[in-house]
PDB file of N, CA and C in Angstrom:
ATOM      1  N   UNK A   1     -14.683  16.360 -24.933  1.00  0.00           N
ATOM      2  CA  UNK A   1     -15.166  17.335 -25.888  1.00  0.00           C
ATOM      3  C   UNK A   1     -14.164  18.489 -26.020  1.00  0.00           C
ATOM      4  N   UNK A   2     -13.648  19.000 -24.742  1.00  0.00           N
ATOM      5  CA  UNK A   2     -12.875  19.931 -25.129  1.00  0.00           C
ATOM      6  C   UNK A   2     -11.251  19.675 -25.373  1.00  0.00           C
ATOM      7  N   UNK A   3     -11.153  18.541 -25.278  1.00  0.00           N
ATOM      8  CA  UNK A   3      -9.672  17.763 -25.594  1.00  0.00           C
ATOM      9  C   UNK A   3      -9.947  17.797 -27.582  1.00  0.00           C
ATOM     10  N   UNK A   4     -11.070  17.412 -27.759  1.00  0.00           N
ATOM     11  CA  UNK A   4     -11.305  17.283 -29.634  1.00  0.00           C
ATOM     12  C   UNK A   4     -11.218  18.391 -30.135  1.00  0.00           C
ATOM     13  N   UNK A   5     -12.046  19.192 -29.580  1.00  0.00           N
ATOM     14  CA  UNK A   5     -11.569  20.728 -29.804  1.00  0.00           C
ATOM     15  C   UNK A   5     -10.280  21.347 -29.810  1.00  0.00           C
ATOM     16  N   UNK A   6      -9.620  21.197 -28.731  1.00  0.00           N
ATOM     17  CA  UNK A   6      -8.151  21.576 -29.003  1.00  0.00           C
ATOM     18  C   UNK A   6      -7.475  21.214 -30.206  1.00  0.00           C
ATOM     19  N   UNK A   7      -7.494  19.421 -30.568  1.00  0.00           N
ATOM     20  CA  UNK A   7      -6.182  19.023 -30.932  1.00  0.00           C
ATOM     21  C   UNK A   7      -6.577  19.276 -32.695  1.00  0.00           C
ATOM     22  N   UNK A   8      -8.429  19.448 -32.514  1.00  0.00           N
ATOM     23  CA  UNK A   8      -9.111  18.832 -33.931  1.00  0.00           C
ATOM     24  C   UNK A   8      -9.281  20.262 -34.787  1.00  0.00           C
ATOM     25  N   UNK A   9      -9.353  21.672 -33.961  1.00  0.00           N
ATOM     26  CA  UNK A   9      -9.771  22.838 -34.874  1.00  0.00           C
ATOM     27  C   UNK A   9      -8.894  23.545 -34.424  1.00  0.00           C
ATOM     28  N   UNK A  10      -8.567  24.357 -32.743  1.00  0.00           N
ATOM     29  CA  UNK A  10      -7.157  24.683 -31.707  1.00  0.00           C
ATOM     30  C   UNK A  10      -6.076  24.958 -32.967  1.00  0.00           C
ATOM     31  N   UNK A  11      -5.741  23.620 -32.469  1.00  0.00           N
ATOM     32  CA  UNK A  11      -4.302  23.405 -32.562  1.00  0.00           C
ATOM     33  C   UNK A  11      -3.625  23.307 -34.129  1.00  0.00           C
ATOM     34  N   UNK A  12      -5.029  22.675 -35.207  1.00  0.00           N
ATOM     35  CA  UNK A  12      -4.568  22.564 -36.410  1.00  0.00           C
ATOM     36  C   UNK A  12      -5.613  23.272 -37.240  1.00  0.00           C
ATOM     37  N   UNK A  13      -6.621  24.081 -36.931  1.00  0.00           N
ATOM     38  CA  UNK A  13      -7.100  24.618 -38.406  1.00  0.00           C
ATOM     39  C   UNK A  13      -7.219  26.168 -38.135  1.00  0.00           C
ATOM     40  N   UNK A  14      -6.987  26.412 -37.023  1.00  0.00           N
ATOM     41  CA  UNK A  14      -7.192  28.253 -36.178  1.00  0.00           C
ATOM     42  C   UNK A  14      -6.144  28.538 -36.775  1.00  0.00           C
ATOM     43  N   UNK A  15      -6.214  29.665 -37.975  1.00  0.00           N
ATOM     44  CA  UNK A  15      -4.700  30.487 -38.197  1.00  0.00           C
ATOM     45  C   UNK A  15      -3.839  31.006 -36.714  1.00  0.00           C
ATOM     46  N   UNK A  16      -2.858  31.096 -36.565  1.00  0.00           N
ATOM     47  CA  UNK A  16      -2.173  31.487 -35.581  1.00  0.00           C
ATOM     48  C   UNK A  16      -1.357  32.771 -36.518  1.00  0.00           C
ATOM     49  N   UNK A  17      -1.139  33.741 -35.217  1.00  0.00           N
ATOM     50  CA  UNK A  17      -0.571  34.871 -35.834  1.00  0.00           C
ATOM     51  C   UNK A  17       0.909  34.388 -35.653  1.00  0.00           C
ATOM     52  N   UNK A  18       1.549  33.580 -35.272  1.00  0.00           N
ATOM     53  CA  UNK A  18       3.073  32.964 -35.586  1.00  0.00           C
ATOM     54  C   UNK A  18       3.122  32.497 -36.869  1.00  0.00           C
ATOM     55  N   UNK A  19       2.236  31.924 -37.480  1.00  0.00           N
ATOM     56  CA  UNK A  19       2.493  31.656 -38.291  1.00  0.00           C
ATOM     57  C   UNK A  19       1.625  32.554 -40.181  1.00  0.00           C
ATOM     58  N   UNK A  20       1.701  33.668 -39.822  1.00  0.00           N
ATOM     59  CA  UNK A  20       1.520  34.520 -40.363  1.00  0.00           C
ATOM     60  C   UNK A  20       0.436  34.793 -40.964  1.00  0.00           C
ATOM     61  N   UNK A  21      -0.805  34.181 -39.476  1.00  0.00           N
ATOM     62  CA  UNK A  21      -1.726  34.145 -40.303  1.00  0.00           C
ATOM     63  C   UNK A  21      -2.400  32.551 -40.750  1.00  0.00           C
ATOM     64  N   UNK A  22      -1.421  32.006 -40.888  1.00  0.00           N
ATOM     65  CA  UNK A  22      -1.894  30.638 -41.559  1.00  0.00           C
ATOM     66  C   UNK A  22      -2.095  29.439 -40.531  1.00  0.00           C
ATOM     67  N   UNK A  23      -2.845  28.475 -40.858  1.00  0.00           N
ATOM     68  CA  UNK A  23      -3.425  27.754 -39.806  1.00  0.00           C
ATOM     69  C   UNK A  23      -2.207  26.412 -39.803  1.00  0.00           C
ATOM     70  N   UNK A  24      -2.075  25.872 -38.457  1.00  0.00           N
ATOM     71  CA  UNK A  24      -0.775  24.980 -38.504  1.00  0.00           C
ATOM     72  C   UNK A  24      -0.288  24.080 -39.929  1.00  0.00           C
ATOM     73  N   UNK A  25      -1.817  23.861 -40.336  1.00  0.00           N
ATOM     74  CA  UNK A  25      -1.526  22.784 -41.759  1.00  0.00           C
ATOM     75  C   UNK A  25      -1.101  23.290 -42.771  1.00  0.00           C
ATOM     76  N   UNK A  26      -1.742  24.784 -42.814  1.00  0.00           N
ATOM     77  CA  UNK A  26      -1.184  25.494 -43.827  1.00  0.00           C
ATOM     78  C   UNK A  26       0.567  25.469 -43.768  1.00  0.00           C
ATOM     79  N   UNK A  27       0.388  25.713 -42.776  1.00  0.00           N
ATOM     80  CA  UNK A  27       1.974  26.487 -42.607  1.00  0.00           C
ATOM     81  C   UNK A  27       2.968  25.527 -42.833  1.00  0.00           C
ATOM     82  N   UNK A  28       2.514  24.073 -42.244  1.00  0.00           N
ATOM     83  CA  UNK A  28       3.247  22.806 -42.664  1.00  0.00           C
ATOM     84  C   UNK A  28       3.393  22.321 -44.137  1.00  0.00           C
ATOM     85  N   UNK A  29       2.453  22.513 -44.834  1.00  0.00           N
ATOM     86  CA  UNK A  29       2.313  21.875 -46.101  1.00  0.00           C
ATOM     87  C   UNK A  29       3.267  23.262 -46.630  1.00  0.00           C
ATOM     88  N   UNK A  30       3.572  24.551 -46.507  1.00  0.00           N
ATOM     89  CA  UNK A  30       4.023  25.453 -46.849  1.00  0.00           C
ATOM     90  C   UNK A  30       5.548  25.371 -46.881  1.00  0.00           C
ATOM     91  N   UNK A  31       5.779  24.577 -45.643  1.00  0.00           N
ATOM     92  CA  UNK A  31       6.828  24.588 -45.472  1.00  0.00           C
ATOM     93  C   UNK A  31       7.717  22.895 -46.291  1.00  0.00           C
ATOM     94  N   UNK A  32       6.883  22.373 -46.491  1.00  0.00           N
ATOM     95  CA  UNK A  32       7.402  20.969 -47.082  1.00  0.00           C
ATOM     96  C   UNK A  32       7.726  21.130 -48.982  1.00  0.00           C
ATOM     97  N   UNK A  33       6.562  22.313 -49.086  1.00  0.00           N
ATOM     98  CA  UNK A  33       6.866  22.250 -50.559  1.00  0.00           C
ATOM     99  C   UNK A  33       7.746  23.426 -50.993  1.00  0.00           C
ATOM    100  N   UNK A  34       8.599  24.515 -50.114  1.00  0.00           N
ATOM    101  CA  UNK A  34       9.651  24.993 -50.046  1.00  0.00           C
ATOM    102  C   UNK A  34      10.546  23.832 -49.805  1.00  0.00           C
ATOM    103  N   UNK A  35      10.818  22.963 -49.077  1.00  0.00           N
ATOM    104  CA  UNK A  35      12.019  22.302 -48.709  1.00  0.00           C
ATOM    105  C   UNK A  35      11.841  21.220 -49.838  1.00  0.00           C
ATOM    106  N   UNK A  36      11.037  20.795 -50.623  1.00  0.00           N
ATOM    107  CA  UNK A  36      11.622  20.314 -51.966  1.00  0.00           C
ATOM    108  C   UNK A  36      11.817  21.046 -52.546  1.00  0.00           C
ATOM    109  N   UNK A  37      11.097  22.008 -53.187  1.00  0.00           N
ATOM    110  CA  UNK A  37      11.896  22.881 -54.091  1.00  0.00           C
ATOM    111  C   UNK A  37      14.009  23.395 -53.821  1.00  0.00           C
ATOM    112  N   UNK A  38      13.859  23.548 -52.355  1.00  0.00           N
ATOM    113  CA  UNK A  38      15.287  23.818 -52.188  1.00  0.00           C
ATOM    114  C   UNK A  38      16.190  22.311 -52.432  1.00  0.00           C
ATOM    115  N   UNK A  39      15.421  21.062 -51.846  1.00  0.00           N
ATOM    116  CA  UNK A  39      16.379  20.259 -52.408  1.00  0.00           C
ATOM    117  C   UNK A  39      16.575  19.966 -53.508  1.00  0.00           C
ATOM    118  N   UNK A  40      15.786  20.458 -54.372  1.00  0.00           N
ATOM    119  CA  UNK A  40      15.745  19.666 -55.814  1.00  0.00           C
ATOM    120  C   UNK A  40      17.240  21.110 -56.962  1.00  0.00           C
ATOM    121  N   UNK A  41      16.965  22.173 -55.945  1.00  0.00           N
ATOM    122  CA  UNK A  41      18.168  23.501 -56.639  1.00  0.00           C
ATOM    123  C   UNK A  41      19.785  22.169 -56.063  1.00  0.00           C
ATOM    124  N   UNK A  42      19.647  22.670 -54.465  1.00  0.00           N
ATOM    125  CA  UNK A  42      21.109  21.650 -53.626  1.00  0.00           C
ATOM    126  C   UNK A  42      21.592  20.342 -54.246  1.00  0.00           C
TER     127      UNK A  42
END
């Protein structure tokens, strides 16, 4: 139970203040649709 908890709300839906606030998925999907946009300028 507390292993599901970690990996299932923890680790991926709790904003973290590293990431400015935004919760790991956010911050991932944030970061994927900057790095097309930059490849599509390069």
């Amino acid at each position: 139970a507390v292993n599901n908890y970690i990996t299932g709300y923890y680790s991926r839906v709790r904003p973290h203040q590293h990431n400015g606030g935004l919760s790991p998925n956010e911050s991932e999907q944030k970061y994927w649709i900057n790095h097309k946009l930059v490849a599509n300028i390069t």
